[in-house]
PDB file of N, CA and C in Angstrom:
ATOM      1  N   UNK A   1     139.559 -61.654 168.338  1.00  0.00           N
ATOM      2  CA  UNK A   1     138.355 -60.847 168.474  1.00  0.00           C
ATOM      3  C   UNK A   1     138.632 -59.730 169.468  1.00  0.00           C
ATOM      4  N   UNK A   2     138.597 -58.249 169.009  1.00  0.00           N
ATOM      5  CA  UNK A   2     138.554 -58.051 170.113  1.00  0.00           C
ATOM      6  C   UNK A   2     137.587 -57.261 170.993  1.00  0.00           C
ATOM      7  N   UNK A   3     137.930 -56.570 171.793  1.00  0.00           N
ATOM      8  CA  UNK A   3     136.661 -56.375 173.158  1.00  0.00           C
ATOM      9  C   UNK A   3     136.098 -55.450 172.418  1.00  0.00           C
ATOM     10  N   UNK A   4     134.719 -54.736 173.009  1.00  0.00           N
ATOM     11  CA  UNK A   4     133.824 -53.732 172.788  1.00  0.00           C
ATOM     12  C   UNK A   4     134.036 -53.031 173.647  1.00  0.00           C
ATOM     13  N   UNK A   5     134.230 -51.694 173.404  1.00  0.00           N
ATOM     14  CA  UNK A   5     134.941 -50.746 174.208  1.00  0.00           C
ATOM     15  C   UNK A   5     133.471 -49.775 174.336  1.00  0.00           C
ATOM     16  N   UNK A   6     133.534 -48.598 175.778  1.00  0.00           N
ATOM     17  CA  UNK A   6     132.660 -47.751 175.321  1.00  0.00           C
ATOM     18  C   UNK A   6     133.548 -46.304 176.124  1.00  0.00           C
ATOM     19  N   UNK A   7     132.735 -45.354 176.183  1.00  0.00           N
ATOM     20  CA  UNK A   7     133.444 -44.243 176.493  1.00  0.00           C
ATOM     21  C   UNK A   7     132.421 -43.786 177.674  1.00  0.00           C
ATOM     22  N   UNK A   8     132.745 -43.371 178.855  1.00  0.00           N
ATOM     23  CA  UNK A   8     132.647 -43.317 180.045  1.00  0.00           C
ATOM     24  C   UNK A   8     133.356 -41.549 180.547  1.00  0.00           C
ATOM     25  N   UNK A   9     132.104 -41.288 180.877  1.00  0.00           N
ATOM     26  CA  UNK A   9     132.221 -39.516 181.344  1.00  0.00           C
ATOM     27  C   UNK A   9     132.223 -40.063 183.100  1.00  0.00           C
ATOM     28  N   UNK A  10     133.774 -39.245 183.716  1.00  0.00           N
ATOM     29  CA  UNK A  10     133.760 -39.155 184.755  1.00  0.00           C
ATOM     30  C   UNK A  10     134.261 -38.089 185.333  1.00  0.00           C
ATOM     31  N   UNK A  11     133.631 -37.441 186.460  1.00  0.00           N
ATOM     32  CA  UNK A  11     133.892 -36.299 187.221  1.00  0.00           C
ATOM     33  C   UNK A  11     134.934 -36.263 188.133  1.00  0.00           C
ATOM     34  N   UNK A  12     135.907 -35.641 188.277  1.00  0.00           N
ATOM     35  CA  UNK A  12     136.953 -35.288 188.681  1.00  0.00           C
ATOM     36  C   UNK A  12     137.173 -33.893 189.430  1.00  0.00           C
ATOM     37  N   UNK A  13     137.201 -33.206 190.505  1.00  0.00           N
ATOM     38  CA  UNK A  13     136.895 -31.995 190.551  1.00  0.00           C
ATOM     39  C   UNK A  13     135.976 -31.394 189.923  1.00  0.00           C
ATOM     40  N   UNK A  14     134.527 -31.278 189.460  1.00  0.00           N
ATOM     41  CA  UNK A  14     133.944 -30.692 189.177  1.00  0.00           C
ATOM     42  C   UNK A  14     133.812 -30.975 187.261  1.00  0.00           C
ATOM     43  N   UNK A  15     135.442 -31.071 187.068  1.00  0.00           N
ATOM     44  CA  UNK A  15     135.511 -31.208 185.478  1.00  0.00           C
ATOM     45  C   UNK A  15     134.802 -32.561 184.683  1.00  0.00           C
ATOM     46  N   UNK A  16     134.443 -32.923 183.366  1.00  0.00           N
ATOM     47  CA  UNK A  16     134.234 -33.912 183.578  1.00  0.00           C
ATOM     48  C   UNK A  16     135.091 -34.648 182.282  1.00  0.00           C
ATOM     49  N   UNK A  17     135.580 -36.157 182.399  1.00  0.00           N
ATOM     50  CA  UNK A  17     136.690 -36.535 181.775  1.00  0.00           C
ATOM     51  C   UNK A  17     135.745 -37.516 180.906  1.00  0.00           C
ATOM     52  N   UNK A  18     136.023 -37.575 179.802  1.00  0.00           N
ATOM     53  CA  UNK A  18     135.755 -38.856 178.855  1.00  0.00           C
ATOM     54  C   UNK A  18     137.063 -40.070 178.473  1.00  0.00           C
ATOM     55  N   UNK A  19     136.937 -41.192 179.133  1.00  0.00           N
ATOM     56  CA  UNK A  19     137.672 -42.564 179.024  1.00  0.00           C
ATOM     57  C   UNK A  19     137.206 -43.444 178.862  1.00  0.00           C
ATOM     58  N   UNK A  20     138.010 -43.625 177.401  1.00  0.00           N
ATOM     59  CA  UNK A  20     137.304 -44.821 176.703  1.00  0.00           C
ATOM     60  C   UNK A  20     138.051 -46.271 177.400  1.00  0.00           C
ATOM     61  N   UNK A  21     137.134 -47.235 177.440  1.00  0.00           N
ATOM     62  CA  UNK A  21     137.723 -48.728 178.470  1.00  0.00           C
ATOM     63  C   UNK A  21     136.634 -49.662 177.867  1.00  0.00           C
ATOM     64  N   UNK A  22     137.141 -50.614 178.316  1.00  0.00           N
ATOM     65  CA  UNK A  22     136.486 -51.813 177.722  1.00  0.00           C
ATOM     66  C   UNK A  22     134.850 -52.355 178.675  1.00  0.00           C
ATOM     67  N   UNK A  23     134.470 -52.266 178.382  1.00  0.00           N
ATOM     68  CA  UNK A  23     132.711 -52.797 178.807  1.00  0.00           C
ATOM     69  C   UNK A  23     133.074 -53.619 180.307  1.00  0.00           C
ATOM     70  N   UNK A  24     133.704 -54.092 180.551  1.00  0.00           N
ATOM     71  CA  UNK A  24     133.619 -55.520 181.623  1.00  0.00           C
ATOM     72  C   UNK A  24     134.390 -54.260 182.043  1.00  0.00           C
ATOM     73  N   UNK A  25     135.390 -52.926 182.506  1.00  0.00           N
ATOM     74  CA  UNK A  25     136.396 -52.414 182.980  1.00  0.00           C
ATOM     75  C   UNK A  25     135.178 -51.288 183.506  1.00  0.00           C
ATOM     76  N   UNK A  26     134.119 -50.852 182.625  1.00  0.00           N
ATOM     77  CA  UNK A  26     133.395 -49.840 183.509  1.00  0.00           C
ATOM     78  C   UNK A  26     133.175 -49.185 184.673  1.00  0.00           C
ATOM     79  N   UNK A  27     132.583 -50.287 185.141  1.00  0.00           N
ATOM     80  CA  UNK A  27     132.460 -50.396 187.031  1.00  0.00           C
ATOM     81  C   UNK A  27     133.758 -50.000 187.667  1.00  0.00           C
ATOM     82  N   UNK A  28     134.663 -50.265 187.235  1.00  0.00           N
ATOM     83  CA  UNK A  28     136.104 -50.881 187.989  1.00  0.00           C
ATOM     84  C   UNK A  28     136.771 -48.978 187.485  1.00  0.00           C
ATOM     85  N   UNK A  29     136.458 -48.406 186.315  1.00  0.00           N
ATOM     86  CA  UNK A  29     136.866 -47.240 186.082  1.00  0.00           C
ATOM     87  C   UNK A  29     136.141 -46.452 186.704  1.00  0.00           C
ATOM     88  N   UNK A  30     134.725 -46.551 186.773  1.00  0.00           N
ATOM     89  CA  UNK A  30     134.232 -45.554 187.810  1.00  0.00           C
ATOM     90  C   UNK A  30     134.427 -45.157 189.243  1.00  0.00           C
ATOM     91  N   UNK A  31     134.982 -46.763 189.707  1.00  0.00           N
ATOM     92  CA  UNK A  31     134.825 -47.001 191.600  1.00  0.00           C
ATOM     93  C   UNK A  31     136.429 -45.945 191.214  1.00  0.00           C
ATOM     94  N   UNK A  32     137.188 -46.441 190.319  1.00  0.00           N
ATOM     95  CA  UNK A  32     138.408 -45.509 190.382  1.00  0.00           C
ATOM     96  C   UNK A  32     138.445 -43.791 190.368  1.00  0.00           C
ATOM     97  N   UNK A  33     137.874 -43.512 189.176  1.00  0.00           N
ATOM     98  CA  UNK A  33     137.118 -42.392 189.547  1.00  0.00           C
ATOM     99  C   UNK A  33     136.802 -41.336 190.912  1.00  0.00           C
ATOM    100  N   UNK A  34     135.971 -42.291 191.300  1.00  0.00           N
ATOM    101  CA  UNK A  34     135.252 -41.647 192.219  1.00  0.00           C
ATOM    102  C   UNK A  34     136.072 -41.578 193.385  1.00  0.00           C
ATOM    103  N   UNK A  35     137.017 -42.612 193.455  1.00  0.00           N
ATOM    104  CA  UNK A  35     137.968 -42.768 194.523  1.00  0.00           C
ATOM    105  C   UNK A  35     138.959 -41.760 194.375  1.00  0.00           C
ATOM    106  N   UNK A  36     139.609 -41.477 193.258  1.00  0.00           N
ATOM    107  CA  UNK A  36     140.663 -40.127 193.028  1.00  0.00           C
ATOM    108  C   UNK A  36     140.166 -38.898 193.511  1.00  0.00           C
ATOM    109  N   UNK A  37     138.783 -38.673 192.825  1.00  0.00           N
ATOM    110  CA  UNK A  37     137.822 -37.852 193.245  1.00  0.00           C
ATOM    111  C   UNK A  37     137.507 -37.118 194.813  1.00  0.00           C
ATOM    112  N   UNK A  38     137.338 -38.709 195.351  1.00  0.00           N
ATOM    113  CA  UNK A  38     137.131 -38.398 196.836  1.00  0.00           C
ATOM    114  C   UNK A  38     138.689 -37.788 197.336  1.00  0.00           C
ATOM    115  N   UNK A  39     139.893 -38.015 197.030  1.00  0.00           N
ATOM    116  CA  UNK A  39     140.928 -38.486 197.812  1.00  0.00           C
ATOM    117  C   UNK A  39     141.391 -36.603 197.221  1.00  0.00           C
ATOM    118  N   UNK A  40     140.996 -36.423 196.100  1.00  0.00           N
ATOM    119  CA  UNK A  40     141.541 -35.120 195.714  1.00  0.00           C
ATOM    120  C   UNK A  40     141.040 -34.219 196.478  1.00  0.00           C
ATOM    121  N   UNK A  41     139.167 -34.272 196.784  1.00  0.00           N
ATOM    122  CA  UNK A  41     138.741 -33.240 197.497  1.00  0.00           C
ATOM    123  C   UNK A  41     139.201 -33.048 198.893  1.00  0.00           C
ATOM    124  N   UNK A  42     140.057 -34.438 199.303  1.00  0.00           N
ATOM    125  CA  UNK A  42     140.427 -33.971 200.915  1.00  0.00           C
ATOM    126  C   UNK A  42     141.244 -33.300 200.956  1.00  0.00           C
ATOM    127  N   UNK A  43     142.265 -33.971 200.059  1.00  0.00           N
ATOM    128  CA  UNK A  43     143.718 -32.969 200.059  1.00  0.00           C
ATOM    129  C   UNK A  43     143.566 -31.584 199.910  1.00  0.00           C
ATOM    130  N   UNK A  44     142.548 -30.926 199.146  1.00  0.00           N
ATOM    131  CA  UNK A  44     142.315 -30.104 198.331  1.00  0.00           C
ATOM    132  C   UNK A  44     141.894 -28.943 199.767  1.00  0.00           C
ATOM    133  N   UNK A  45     140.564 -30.223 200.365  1.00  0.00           N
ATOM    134  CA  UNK A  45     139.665 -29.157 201.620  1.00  0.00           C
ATOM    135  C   UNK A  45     140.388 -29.032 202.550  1.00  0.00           C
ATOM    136  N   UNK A  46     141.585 -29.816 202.494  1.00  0.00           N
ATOM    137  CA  UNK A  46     142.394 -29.277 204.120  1.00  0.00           C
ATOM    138  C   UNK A  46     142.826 -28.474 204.098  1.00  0.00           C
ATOM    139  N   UNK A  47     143.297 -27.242 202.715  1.00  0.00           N
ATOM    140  CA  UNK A  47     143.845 -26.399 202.840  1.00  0.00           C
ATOM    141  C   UNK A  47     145.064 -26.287 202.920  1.00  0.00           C
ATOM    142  N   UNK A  48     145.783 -27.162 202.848  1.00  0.00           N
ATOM    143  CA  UNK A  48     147.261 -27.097 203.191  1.00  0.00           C
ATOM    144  C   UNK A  48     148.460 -27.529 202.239  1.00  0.00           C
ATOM    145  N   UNK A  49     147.526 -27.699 200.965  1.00  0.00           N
ATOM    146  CA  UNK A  49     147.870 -27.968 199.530  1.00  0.00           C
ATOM    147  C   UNK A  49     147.288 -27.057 198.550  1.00  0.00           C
ATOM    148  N   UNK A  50     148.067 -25.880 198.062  1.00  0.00           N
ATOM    149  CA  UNK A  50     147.389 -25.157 196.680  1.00  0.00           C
ATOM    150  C   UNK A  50     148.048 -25.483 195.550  1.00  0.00           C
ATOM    151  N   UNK A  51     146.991 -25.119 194.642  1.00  0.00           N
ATOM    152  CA  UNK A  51     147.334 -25.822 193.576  1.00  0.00           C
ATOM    153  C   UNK A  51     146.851 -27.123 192.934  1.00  0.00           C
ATOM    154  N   UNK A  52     146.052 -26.823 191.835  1.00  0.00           N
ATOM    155  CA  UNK A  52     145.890 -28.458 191.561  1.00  0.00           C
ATOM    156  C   UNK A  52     146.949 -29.255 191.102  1.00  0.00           C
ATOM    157  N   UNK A  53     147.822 -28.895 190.598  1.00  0.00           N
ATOM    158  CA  UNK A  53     148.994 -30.047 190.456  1.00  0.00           C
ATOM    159  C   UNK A  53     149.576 -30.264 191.466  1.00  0.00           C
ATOM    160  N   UNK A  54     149.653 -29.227 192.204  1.00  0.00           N
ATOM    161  CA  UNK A  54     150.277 -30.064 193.751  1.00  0.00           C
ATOM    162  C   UNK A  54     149.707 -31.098 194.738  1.00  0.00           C
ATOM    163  N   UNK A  55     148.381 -30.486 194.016  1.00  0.00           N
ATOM    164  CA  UNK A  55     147.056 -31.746 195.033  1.00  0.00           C
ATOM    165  C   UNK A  55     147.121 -32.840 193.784  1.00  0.00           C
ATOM    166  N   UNK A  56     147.044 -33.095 193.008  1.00  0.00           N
ATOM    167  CA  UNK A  56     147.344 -34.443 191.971  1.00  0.00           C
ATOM    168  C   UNK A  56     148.947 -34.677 192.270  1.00  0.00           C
ATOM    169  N   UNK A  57     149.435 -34.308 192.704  1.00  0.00           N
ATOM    170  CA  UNK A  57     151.053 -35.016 192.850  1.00  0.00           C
ATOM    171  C   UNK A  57     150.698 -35.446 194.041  1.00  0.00           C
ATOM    172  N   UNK A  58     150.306 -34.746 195.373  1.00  0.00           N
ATOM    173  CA  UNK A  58     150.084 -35.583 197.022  1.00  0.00           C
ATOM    174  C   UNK A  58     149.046 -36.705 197.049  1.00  0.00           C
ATOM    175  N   UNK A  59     147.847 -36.376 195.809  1.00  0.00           N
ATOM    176  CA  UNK A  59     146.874 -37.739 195.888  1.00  0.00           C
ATOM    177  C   UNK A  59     147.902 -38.723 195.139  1.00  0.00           C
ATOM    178  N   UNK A  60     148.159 -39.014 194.459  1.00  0.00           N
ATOM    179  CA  UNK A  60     148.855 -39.712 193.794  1.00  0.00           C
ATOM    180  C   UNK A  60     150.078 -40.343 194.556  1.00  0.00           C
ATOM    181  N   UNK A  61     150.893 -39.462 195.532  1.00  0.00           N
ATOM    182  CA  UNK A  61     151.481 -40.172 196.483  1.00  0.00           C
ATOM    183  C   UNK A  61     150.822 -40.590 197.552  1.00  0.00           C
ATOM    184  N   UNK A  62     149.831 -40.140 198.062  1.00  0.00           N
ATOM    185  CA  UNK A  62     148.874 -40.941 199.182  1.00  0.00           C
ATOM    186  C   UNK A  62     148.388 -42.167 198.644  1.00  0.00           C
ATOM    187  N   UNK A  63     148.108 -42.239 197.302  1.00  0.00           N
ATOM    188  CA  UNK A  63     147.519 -43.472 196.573  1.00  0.00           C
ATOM    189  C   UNK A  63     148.115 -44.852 196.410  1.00  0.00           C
ATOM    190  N   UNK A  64     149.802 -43.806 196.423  1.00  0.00           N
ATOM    191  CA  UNK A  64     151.098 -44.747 196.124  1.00  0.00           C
ATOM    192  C   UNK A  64     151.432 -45.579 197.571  1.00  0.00           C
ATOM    193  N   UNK A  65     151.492 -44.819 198.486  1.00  0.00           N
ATOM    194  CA  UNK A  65     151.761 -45.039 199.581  1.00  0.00           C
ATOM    195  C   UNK A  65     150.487 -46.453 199.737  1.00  0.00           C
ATOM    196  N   UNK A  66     149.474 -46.500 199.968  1.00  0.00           N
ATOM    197  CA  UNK A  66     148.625 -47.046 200.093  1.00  0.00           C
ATOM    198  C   UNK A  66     148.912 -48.712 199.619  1.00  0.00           C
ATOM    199  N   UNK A  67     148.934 -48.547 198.177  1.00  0.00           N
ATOM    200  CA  UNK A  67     149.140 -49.391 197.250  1.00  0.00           C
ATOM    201  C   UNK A  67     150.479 -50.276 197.685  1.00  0.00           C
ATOM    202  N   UNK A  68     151.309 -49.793 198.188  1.00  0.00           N
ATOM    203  CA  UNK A  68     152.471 -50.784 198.700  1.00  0.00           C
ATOM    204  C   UNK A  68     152.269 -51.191 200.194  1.00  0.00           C
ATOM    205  N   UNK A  69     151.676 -50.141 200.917  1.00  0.00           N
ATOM    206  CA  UNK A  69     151.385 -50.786 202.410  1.00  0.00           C
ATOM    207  C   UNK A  69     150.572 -52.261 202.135  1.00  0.00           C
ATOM    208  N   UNK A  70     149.523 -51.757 201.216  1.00  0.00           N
ATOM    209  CA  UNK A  70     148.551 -53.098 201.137  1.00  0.00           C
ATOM    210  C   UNK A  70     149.489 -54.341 200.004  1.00  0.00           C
ATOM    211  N   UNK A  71     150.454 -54.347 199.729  1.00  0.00           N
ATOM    212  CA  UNK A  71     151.428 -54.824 198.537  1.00  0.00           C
ATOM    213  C   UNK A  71     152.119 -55.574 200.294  1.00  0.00           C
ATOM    214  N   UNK A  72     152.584 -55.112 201.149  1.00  0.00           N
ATOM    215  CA  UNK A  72     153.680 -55.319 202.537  1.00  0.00           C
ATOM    216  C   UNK A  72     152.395 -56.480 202.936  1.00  0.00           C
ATOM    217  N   UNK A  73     151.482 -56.020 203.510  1.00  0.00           N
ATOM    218  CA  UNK A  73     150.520 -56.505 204.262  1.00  0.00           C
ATOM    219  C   UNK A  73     149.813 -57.703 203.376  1.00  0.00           C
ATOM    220  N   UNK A  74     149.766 -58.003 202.048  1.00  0.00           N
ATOM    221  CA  UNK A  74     149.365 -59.236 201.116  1.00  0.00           C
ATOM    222  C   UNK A  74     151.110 -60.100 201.186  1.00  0.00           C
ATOM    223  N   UNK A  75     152.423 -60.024 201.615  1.00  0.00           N
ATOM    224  CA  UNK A  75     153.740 -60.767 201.608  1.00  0.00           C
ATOM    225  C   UNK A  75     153.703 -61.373 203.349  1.00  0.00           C
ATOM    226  N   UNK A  76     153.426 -60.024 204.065  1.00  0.00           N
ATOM    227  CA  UNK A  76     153.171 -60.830 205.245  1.00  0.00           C
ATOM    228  C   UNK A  76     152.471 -62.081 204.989  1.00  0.00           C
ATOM    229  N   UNK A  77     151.435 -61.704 204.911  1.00  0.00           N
ATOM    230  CA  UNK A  77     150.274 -62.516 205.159  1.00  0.00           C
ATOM    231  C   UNK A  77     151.096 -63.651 204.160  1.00  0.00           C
ATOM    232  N   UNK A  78     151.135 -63.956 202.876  1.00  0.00           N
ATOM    233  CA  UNK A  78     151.529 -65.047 202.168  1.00  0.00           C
ATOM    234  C   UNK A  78     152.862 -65.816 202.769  1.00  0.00           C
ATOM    235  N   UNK A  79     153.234 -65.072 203.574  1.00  0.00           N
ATOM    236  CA  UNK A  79     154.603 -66.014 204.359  1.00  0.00           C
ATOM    237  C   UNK A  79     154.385 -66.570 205.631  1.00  0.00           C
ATOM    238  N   UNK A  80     153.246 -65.968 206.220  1.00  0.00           N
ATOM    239  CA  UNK A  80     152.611 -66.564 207.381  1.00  0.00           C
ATOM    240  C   UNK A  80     151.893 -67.778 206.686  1.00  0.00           C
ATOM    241  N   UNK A  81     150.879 -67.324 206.030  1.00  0.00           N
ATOM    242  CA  UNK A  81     150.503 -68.414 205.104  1.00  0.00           C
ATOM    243  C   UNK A  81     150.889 -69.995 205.278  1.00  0.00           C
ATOM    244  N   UNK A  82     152.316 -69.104 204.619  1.00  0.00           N
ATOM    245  CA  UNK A  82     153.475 -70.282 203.520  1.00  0.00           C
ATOM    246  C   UNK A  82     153.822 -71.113 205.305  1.00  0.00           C
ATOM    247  N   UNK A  83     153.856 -70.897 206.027  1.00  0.00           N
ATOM    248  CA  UNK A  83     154.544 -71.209 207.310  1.00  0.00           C
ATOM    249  C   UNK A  83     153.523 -72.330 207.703  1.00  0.00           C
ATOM    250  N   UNK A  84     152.536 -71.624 207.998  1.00  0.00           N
ATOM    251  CA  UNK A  84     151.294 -72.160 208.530  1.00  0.00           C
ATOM    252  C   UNK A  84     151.148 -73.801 208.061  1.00  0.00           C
ATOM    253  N   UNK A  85     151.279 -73.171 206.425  1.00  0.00           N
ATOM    254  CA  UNK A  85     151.110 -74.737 205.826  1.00  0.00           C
ATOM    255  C   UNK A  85     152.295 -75.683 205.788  1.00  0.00           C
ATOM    256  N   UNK A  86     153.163 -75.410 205.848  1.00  0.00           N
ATOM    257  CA  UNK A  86     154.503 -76.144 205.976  1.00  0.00           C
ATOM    258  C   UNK A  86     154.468 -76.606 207.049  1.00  0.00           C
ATOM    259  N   UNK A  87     153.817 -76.388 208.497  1.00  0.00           N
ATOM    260  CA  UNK A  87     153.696 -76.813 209.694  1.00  0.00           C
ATOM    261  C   UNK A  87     152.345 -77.586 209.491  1.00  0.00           C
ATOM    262  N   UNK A  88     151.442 -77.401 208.832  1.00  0.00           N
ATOM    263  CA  UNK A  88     150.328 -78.586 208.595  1.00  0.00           C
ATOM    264  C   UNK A  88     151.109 -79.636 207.994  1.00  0.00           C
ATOM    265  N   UNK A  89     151.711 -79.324 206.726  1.00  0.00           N
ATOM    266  CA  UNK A  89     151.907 -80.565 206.451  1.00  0.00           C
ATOM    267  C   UNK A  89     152.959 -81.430 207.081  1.00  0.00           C
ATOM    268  N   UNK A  90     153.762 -80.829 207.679  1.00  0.00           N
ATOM    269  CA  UNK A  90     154.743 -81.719 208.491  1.00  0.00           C
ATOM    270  C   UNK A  90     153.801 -82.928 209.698  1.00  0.00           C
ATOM    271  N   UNK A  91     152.885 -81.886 209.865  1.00  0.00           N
ATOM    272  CA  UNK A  91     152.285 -82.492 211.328  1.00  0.00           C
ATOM    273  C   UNK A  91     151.607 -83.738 210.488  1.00  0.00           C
ATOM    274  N   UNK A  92     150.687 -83.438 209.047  1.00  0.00           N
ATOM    275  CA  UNK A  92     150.151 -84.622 208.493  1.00  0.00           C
ATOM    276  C   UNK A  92     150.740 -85.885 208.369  1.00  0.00           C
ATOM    277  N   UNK A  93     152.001 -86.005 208.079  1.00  0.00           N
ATOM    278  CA  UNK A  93     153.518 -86.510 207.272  1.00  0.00           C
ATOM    279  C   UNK A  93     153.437 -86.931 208.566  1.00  0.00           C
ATOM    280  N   UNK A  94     153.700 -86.395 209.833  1.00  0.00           N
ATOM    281  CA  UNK A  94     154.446 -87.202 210.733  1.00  0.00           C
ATOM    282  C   UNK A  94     153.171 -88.206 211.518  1.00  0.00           C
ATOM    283  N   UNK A  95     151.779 -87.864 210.904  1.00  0.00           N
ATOM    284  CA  UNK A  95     150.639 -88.890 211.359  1.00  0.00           C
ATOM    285  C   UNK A  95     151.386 -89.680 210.687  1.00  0.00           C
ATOM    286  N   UNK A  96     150.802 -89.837 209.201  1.00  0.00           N
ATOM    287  CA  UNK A  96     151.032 -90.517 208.160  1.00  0.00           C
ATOM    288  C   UNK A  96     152.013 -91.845 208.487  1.00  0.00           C
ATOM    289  N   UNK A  97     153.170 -91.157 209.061  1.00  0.00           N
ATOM    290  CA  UNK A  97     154.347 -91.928 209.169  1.00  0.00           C
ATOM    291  C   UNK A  97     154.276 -92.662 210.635  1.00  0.00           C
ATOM    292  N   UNK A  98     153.786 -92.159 211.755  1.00  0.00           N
ATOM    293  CA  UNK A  98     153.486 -92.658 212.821  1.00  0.00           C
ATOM    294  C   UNK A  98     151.862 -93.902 212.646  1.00  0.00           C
ATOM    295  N   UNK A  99     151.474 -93.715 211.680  1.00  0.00           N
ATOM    296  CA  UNK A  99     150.322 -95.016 210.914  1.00  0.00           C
ATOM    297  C   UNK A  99     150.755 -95.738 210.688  1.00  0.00           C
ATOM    298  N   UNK A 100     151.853 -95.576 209.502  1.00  0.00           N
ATOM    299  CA  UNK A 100     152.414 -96.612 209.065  1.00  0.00           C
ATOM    300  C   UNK A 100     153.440 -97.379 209.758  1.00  0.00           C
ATOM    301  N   UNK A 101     153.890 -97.253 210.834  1.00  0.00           N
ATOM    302  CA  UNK A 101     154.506 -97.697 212.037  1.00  0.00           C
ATOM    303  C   UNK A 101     153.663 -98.422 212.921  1.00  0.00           C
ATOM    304  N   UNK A 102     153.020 -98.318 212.791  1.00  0.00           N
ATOM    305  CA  UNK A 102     151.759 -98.957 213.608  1.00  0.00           C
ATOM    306  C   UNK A 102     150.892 -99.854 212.517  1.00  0.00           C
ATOM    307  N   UNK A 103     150.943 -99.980 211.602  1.00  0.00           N
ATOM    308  CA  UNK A 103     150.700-101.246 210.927  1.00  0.00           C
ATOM    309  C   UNK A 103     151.723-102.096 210.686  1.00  0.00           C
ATOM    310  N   UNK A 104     152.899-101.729 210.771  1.00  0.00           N
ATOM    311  CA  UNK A 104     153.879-102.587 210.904  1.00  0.00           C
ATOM    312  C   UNK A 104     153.845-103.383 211.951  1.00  0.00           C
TER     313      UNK A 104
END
């Protein structure tokens, strides 16, 4: 079966884009949207980028950049994580085992 798609007008610089996406993806295409949107007009208002393809190549690397810092910062975290729990469970294990020594 597949999905029900609809078509979705979004503003981009002023222009406005039609993308077709799937019903449940709406929301999730607009917050995107609006987020390129926002990120274009800064590059754009600082002045220090002309050109719209040059300001869609620097948003797009600011975007990129972003996307792997928060990619670094989700591995940290899952290896601290991973640590954290490997030191719970040792500490459980060594109750566990210090119980069963004591029912002996």
């Amino acid at each position: 079966m597949k999905a029900e798609t609809v078509t979705v007008a979004v503003q981009i610089l002023g222009k406005e884009y039609r993308v077709a996406c799937e019903v449940h993806e709406r929301d999730a295409l607009l917050a995107s949207a609006h987020y390129l949107n926002d990120k274009l007009r800064e590059i754009r208002d600082s002045g220090k980028v002309i050109g719209l393809e040059r300001t869609a190549v620097m948003a797009a690397l600011n975007m990129a950049n972003e996307l792997l810092e928060q990619r670094t910062r989700k591995e940290d975290y899952m290896l601290t994580m991973g640590t954290k729990v490997r030191a719970l469970q040792d500490k459980i294990e060594a109750a566990l085992t210090k119980g069963r020594q004591m029912e002996i």
